[in-house]
N, C-alpha and C. Protein backbone atom coordinates (compact mmCIF):
# COMPACT_ATOMS: atom_id res chain seq x y z
N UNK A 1 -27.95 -6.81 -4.87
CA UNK A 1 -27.40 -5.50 -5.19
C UNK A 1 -26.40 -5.67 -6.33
N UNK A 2 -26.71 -4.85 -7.12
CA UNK A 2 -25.47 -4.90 -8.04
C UNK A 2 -23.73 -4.62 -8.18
N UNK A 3 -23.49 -4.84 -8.80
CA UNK A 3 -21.85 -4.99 -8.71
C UNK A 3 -21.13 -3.44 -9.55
N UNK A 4 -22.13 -3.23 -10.29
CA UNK A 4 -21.93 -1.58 -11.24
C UNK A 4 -22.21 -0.67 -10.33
N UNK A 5 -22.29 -0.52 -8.93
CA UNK A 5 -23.43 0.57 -8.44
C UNK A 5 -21.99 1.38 -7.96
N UNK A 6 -22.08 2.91 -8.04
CA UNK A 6 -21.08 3.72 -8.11
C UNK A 6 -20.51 3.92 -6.78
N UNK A 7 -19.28 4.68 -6.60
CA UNK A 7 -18.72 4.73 -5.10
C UNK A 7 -19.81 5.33 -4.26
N UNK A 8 -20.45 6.53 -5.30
CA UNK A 8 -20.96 7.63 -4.24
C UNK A 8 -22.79 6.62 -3.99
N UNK A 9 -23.03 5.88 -4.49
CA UNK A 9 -24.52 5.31 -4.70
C UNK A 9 -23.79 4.22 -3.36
N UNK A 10 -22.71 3.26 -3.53
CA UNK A 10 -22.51 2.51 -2.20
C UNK A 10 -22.34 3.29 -1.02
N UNK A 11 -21.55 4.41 -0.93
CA UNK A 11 -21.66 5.21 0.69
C UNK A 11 -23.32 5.87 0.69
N UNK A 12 -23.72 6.19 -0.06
CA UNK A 12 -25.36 6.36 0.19
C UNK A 12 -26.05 5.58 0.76
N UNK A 13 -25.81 4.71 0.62
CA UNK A 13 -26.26 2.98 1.02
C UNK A 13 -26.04 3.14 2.30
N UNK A 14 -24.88 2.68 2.09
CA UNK A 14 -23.73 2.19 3.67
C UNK A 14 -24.76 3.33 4.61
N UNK A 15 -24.52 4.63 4.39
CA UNK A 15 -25.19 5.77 5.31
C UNK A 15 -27.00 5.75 5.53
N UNK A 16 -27.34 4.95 4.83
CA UNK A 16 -28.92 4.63 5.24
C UNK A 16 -29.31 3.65 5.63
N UNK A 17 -27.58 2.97 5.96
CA UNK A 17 -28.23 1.49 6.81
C UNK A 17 -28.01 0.45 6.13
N UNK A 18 -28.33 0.73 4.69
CA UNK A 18 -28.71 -0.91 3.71
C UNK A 18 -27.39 -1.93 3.90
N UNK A 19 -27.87 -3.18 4.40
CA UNK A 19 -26.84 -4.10 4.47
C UNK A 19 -26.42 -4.18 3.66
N UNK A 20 -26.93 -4.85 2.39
CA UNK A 20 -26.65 -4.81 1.04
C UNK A 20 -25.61 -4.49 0.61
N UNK A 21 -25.90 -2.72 0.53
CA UNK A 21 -24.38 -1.81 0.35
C UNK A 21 -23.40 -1.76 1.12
N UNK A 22 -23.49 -2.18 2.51
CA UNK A 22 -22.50 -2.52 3.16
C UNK A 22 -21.65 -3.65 3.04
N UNK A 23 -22.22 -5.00 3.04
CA UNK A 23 -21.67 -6.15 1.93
C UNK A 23 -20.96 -5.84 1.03
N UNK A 24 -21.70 -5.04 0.20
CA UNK A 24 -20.54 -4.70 -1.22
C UNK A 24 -19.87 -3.85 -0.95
N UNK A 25 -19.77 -2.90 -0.50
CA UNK A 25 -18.81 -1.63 0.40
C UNK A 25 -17.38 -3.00 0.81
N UNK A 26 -17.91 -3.79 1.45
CA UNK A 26 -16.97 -4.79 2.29
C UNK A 26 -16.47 -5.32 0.90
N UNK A 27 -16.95 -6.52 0.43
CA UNK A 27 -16.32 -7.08 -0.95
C UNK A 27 -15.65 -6.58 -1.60
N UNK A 28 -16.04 -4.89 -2.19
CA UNK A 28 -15.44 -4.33 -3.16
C UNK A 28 -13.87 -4.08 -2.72
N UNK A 29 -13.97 -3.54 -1.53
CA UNK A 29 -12.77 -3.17 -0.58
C UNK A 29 -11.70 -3.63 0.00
N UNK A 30 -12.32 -4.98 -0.11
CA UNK A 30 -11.75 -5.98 1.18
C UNK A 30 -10.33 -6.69 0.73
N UNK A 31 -10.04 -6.56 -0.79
CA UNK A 31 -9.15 -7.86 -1.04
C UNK A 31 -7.50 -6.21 -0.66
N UNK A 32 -7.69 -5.08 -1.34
CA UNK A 32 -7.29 -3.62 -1.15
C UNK A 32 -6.89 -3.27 0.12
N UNK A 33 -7.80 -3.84 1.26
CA UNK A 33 -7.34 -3.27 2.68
C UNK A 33 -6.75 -4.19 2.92
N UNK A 34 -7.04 -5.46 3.09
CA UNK A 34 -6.19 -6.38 3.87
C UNK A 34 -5.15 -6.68 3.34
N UNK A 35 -4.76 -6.32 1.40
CA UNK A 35 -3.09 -6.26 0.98
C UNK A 35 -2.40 -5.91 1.60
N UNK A 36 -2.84 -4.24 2.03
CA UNK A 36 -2.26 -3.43 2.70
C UNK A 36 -2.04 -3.44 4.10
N UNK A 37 -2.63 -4.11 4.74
CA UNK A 37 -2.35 -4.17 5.70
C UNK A 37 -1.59 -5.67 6.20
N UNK A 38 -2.21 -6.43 5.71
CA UNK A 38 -1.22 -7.59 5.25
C UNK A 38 0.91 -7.06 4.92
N UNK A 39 0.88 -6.05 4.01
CA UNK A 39 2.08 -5.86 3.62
C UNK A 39 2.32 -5.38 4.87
N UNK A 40 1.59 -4.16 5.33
CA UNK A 40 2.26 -3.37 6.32
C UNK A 40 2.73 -4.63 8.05
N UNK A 41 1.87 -5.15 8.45
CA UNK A 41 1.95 -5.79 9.00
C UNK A 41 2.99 -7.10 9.33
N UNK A 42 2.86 -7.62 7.99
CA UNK A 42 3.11 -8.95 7.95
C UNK A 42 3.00 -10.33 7.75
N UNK A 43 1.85 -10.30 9.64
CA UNK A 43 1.48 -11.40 9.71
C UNK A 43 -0.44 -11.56 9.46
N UNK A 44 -0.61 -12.42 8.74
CA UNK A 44 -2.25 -12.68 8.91
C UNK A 44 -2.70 -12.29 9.13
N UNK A 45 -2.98 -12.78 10.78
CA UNK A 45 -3.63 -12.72 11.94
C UNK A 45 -3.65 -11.35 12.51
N UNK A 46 -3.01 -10.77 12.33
CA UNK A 46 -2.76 -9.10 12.52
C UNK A 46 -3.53 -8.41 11.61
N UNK A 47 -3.39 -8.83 10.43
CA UNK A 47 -4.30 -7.96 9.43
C UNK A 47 -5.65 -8.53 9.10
N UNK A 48 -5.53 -9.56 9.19
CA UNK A 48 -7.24 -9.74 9.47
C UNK A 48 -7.76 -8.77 10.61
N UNK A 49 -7.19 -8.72 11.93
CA UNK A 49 -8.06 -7.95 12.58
C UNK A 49 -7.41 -6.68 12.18
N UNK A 50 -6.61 -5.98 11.84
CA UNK A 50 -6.66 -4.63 11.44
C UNK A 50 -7.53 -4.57 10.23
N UNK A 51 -7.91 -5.22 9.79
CA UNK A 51 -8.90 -4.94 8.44
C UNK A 51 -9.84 -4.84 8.54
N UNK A 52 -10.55 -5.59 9.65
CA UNK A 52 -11.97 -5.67 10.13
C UNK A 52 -12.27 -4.43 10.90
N UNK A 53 -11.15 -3.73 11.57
CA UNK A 53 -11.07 -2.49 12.52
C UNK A 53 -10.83 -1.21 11.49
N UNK A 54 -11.00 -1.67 10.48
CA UNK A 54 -10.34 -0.54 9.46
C UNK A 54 -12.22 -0.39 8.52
N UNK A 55 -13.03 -1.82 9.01
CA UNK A 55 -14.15 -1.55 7.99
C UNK A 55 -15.12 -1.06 9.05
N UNK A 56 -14.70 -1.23 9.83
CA UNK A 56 -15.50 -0.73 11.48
C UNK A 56 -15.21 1.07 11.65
N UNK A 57 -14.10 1.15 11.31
CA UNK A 57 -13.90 3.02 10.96
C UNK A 57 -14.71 3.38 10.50
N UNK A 58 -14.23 2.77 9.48
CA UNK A 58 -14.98 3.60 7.76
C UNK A 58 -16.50 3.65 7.62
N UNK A 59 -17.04 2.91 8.50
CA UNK A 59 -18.61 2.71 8.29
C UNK A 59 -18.88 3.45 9.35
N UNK A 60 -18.04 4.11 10.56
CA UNK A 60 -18.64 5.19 11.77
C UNK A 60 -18.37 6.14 11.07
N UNK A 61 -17.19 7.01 10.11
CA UNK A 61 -16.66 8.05 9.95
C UNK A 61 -17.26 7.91 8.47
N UNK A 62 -17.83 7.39 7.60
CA UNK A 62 -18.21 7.42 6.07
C UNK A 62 -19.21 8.62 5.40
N UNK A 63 -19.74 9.41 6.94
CA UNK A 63 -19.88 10.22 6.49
C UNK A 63 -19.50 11.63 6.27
N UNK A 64 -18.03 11.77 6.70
CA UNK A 64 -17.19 12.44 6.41
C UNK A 64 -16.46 12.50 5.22
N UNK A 65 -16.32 11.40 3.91
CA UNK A 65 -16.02 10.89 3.28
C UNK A 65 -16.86 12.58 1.73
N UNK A 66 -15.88 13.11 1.40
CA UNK A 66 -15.96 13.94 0.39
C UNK A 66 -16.49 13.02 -0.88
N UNK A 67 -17.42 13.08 -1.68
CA UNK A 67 -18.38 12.58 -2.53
C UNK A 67 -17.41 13.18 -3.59
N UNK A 68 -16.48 14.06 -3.84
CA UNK A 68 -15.95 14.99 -4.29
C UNK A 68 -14.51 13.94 -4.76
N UNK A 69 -14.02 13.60 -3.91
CA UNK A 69 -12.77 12.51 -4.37
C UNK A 69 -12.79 11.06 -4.40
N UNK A 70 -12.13 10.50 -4.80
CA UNK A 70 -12.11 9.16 -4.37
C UNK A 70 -11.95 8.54 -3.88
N UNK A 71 -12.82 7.46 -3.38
CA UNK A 71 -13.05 6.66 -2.13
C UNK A 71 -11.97 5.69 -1.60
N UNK A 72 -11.42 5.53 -2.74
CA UNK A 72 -9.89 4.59 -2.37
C UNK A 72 -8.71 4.96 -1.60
N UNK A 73 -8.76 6.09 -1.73
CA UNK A 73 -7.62 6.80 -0.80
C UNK A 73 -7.75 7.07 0.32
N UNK A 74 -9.09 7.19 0.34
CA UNK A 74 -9.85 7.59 1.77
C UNK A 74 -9.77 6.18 2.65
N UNK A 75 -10.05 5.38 2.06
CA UNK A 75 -10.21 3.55 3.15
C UNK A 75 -8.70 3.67 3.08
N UNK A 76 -8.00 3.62 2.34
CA UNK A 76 -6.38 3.16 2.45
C UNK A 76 -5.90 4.21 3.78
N UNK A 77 -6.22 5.59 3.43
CA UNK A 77 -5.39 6.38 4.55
C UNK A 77 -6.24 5.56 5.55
N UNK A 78 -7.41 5.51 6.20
CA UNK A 78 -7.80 4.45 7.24
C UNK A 78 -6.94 3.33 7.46
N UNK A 79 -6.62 2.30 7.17
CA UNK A 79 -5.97 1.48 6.81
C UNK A 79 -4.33 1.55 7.61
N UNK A 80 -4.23 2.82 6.50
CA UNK A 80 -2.51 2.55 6.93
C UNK A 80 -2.40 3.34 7.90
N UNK A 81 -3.55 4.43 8.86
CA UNK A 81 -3.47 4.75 9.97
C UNK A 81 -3.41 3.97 11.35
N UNK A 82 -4.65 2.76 10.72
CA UNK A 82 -4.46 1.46 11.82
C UNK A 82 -3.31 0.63 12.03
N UNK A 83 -2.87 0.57 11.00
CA UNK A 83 -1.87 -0.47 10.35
C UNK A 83 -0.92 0.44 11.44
N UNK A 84 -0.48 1.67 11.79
CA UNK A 84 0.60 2.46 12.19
C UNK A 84 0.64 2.87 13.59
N UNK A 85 -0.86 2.45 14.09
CA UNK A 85 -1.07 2.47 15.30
C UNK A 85 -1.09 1.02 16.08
N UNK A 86 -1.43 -0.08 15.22
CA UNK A 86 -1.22 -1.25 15.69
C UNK A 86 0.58 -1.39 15.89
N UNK A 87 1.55 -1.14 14.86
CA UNK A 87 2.67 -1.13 14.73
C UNK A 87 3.16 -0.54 15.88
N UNK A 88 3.10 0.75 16.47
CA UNK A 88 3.13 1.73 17.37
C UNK A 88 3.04 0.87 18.64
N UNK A 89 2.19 0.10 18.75
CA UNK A 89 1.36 -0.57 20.11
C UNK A 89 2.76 -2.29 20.06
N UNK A 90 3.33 -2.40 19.30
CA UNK A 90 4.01 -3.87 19.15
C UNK A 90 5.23 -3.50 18.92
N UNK A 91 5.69 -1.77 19.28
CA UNK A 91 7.28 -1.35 19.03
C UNK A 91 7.67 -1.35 17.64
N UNK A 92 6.79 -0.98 16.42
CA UNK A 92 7.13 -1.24 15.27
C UNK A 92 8.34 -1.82 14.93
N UNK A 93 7.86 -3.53 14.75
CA UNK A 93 8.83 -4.77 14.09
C UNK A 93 8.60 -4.26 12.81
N UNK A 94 10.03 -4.84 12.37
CA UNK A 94 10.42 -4.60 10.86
C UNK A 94 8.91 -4.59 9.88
N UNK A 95 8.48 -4.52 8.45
CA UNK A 95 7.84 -4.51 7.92
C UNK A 95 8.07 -5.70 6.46
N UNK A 96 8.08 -7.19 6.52
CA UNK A 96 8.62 -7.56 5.61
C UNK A 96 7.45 -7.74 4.14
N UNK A 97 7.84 -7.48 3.09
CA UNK A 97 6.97 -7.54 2.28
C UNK A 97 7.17 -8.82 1.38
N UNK A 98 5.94 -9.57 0.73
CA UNK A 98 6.30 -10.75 0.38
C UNK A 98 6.04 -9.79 -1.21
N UNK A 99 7.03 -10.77 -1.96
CA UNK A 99 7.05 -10.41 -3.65
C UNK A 99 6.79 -11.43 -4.31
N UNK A 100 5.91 -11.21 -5.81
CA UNK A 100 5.55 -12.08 -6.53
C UNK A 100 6.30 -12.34 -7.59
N UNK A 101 6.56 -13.16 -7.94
CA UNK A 101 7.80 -13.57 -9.58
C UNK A 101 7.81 -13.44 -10.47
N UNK A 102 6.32 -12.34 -10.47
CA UNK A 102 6.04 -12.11 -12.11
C UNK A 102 6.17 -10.00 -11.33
N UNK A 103 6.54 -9.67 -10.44
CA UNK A 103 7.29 -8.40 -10.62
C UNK A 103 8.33 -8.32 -11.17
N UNK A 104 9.35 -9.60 -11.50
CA UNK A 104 10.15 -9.08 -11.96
C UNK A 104 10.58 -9.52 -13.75
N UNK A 105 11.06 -8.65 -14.30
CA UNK A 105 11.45 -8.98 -15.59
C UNK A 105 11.50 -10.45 -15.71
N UNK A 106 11.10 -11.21 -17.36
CA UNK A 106 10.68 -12.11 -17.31
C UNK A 106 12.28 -13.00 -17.50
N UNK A 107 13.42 -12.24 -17.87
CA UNK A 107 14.58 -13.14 -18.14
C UNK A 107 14.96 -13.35 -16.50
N UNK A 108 14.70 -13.00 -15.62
CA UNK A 108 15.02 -13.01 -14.39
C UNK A 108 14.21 -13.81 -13.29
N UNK A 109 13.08 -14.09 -14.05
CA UNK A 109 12.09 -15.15 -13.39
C UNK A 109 12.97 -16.25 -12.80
N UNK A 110 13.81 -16.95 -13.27
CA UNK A 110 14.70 -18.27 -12.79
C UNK A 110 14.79 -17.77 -11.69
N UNK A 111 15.57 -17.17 -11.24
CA UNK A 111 16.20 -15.65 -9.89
C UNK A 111 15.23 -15.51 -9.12
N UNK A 112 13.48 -15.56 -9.18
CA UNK A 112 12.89 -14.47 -8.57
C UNK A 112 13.28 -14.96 -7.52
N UNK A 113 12.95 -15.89 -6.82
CA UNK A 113 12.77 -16.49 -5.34
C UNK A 113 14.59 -15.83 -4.76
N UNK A 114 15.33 -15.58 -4.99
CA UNK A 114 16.52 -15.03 -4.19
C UNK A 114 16.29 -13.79 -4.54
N UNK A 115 15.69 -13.06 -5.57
CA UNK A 115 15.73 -12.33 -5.83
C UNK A 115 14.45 -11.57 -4.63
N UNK A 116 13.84 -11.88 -4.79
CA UNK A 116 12.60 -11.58 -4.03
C UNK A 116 12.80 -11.80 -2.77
N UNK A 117 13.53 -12.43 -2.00
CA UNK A 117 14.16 -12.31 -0.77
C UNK A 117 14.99 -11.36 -0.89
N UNK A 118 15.82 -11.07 -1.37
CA UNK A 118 16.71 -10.29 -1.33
C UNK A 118 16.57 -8.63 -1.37
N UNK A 119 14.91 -8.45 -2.15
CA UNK A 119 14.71 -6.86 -2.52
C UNK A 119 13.61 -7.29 -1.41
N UNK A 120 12.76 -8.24 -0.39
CA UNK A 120 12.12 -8.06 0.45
C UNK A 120 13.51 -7.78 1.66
N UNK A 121 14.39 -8.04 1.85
CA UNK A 121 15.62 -7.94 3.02
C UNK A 121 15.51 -5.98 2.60
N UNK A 122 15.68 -5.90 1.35
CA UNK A 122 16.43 -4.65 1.24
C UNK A 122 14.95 -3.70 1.55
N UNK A 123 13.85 -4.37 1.06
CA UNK A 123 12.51 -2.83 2.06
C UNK A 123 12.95 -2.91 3.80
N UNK A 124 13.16 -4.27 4.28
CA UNK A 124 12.93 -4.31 5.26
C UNK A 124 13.77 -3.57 6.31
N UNK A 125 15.21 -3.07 5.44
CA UNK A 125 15.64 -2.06 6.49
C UNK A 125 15.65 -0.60 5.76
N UNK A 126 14.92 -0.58 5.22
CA UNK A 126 13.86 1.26 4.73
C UNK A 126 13.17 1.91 6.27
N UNK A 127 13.41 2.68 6.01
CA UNK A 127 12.74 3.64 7.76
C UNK A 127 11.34 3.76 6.95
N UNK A 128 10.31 3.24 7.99
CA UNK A 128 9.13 2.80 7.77
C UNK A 128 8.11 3.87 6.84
N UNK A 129 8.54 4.91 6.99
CA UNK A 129 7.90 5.83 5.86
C UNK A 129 8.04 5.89 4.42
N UNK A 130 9.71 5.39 4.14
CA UNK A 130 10.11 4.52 2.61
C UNK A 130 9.45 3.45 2.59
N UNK A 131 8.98 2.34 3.50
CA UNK A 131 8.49 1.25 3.43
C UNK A 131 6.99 1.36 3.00
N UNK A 132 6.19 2.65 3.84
CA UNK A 132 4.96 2.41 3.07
C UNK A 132 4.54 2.89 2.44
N UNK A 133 5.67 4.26 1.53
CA UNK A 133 5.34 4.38 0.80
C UNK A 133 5.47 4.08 -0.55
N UNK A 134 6.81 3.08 -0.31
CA UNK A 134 6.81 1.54 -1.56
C UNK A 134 5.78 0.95 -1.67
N UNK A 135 5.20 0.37 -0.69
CA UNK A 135 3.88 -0.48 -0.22
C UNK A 135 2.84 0.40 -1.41
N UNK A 136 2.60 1.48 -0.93
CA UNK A 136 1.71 2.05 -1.45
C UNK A 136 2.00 2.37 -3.20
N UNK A 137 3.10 2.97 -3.40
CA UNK A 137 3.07 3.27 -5.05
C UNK A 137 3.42 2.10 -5.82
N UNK A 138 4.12 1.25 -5.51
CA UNK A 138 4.99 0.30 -6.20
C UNK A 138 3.73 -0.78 -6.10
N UNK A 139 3.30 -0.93 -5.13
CA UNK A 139 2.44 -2.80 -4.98
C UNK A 139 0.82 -2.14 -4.80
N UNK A 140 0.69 -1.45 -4.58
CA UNK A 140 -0.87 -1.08 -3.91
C UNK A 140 -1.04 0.37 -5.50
N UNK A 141 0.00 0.75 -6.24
CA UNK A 141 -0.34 1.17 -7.58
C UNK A 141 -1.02 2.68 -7.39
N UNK A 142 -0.64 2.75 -6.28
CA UNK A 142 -1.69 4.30 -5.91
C UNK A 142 -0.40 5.66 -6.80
N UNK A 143 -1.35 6.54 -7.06
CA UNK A 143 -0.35 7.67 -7.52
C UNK A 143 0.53 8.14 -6.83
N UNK A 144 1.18 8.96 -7.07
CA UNK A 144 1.76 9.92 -5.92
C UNK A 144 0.80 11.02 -5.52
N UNK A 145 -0.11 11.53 -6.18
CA UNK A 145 -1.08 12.35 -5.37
C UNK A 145 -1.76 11.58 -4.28
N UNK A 146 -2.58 10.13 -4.23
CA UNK A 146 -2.86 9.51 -3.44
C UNK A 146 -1.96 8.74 -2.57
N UNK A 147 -1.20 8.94 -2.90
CA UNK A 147 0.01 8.15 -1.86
C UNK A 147 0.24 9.65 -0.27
N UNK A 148 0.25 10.76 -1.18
CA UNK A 148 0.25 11.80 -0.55
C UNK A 148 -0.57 12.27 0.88
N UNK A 149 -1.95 11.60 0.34
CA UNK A 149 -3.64 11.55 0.47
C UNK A 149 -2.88 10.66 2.00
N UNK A 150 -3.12 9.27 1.88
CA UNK A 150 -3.03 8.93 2.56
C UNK A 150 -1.95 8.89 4.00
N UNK A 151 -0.75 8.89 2.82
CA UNK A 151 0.23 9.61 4.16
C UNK A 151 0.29 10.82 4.92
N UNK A 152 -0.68 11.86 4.30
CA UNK A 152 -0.97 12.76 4.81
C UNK A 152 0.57 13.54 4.95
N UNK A 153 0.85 13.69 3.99
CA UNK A 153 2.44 14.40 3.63
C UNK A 153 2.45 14.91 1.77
N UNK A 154 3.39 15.99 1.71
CA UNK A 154 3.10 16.89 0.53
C UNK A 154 3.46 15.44 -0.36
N UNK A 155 3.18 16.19 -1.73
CA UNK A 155 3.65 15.23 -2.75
C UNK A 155 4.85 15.04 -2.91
N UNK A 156 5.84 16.35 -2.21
CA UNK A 156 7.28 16.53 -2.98
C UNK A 156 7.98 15.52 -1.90
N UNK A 157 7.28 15.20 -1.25
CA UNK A 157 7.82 14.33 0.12
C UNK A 157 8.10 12.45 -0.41
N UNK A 158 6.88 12.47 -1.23
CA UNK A 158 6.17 11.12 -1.28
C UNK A 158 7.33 10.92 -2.64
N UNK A 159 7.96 12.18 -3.26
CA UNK A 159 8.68 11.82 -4.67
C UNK A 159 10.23 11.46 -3.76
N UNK A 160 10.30 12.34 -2.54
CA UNK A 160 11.99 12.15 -2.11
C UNK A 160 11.64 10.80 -1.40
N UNK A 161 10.99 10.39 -0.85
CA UNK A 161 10.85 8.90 -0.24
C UNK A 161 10.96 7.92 -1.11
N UNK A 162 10.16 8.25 -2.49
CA UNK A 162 10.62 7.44 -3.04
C UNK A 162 11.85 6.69 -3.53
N UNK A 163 12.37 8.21 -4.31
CA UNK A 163 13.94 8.62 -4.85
C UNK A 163 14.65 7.43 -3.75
N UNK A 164 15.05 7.96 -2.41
CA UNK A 164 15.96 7.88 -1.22
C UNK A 164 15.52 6.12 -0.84
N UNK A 165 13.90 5.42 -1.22
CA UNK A 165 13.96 4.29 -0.99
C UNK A 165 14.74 3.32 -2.37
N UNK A 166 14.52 3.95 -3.24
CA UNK A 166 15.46 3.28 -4.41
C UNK A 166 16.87 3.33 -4.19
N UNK A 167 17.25 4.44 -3.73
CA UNK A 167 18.77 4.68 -3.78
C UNK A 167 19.14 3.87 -2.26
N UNK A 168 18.37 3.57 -1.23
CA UNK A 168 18.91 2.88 -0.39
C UNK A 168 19.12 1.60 -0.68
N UNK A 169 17.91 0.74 -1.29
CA UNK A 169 17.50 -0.54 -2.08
C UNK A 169 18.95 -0.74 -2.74
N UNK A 170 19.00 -0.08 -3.70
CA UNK A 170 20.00 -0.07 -4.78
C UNK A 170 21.34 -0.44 -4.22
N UNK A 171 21.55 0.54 -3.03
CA UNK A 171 22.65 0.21 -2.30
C UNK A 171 22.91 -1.46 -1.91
N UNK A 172 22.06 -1.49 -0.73
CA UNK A 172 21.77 -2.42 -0.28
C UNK A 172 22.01 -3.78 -1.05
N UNK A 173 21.12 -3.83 -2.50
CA UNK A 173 21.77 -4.79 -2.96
C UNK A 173 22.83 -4.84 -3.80
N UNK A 174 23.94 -3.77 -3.96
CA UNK A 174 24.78 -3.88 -4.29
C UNK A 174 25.68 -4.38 -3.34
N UNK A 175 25.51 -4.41 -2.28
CA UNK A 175 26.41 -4.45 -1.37
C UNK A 175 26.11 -6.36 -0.64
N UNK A 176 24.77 -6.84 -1.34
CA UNK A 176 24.97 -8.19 -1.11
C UNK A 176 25.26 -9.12 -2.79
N UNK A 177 25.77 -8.03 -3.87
CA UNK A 177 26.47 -8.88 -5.13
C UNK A 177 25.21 -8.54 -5.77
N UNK A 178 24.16 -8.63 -5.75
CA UNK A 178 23.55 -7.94 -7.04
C UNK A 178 23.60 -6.58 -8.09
N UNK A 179 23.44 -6.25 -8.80
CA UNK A 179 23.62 -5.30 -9.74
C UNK A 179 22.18 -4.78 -9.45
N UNK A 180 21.86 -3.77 -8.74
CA UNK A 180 20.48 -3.38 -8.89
C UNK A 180 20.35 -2.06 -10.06
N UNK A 181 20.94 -2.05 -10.98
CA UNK A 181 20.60 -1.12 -12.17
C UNK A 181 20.21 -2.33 -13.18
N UNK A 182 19.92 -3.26 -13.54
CA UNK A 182 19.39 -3.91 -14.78
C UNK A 182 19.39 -5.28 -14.35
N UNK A 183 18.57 -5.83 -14.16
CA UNK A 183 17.02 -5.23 -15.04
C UNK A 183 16.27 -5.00 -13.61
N UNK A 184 16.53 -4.99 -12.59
CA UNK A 184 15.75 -4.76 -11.59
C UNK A 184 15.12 -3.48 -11.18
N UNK A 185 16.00 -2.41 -11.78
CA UNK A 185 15.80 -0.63 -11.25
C UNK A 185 14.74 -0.56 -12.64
N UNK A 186 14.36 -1.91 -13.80
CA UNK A 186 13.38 -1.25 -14.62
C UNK A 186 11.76 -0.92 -14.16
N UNK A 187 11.78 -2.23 -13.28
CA UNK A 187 10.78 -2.42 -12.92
C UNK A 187 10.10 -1.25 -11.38
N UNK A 188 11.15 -1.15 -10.30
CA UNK A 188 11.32 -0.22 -9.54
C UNK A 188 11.11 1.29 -10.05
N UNK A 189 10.97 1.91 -11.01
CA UNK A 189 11.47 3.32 -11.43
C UNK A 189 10.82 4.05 -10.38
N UNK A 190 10.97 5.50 -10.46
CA UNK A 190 10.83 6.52 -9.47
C UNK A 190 9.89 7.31 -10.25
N UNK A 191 8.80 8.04 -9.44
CA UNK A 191 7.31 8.57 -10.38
C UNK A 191 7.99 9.78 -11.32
N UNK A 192 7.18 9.66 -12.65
CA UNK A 192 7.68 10.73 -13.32
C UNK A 192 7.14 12.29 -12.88
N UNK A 193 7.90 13.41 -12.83
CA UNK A 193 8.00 14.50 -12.95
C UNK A 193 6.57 14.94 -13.42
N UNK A 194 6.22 16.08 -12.42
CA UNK A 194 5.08 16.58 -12.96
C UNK A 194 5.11 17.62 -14.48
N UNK A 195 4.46 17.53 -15.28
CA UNK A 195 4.73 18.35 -16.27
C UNK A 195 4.38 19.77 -15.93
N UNK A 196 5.13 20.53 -16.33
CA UNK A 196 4.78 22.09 -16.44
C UNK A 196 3.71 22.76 -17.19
């Protein structure tokens, strides 16, 4: 099966059975869900099986799946629904997110590793709805319309979560000696304003 074949040509697939398209349905998907659930989670072993329970959804419910939007938002809200019900079931433990050293500005690379502990400490006490929806716009790159999608909350919600997770962050590491206005709030920014 090919690797070009379109979202709506793989759920056609997936819905007539073809392994094939289900394979690639899985591949195409797979590195996307288990980030996410990986971030949300934590540990591994948790998101391996929430990921596998998340491709086990999507292939009972895929044909509910609007041909009309895009398919990415649709597996992610899956995803971070499991991800929130597994959490739910284990007393939702903190959410720690691991960071990479090339998020941050490159004069600050020396830094990342404290640095990157330090802005993973500061998600980790975000009330879990700032947390995923950092997860989601900041590391997982989704818009704020799809961030929306999946949290299943307005957009104007997904812009104050954001706002309120920066300004807590910000706090936070001001208050353990970092300066979180430069160069760190460059990389962090808050989604721009819809145009009129």
């Amino acid at each position: 099966m090919s690797v070009d074949v379109s979202e709506f040509e793989l759920v056609q697939g997936c819905l007539a059975g073809d392994v094939a398209c289900q394979r690639l349905f899985v591949e195409r998907f797979e590195g996307m869900v288990f980030g996410l659930c990986l971030k949300m989670l934590s540990r591994r072993h948790d998101a391996e099986d929430v990921a596998q329970e998340v491709f086990l959804r999507a292939f009972r419910s895929i044909h509910r799946w609007d041909g009309e939007r895009p398919l990415r938002p649709w597996l992610l809200t899956i995803a971070a629904n499991r991800c929130r019900t597994h959490l739910d079931g284990l007393g939702r433990r903190p959410m720690p997110i691991d960071l990479q050293a090339d998020w941050l500005p490159e004069e600050r690379r020396g830094d990342s590793r404290d640095d990157a502990e330090e802005i993973q400490r500061a998600i980790a006490t975000l009330r879990p709805e700032y947390q995923q929806c950092f997860v989601l716009f900041y590391q997982q790159e989704l818009s704020v319309e799809e961030v929306a999608e999946v949290l299943d909350c307005p957009e104007g919600t997904v812009k104050t979560w954001l706002h309120r997770a920066r300004k807590e962050m910000a706090e936070y590491l001001r208050k353990r000696g970092l300066d979180p206005q430069q160069p760190l709030n460059d990389h962090f920014h808050d989604p721009k304003p819809e145009p009129d």
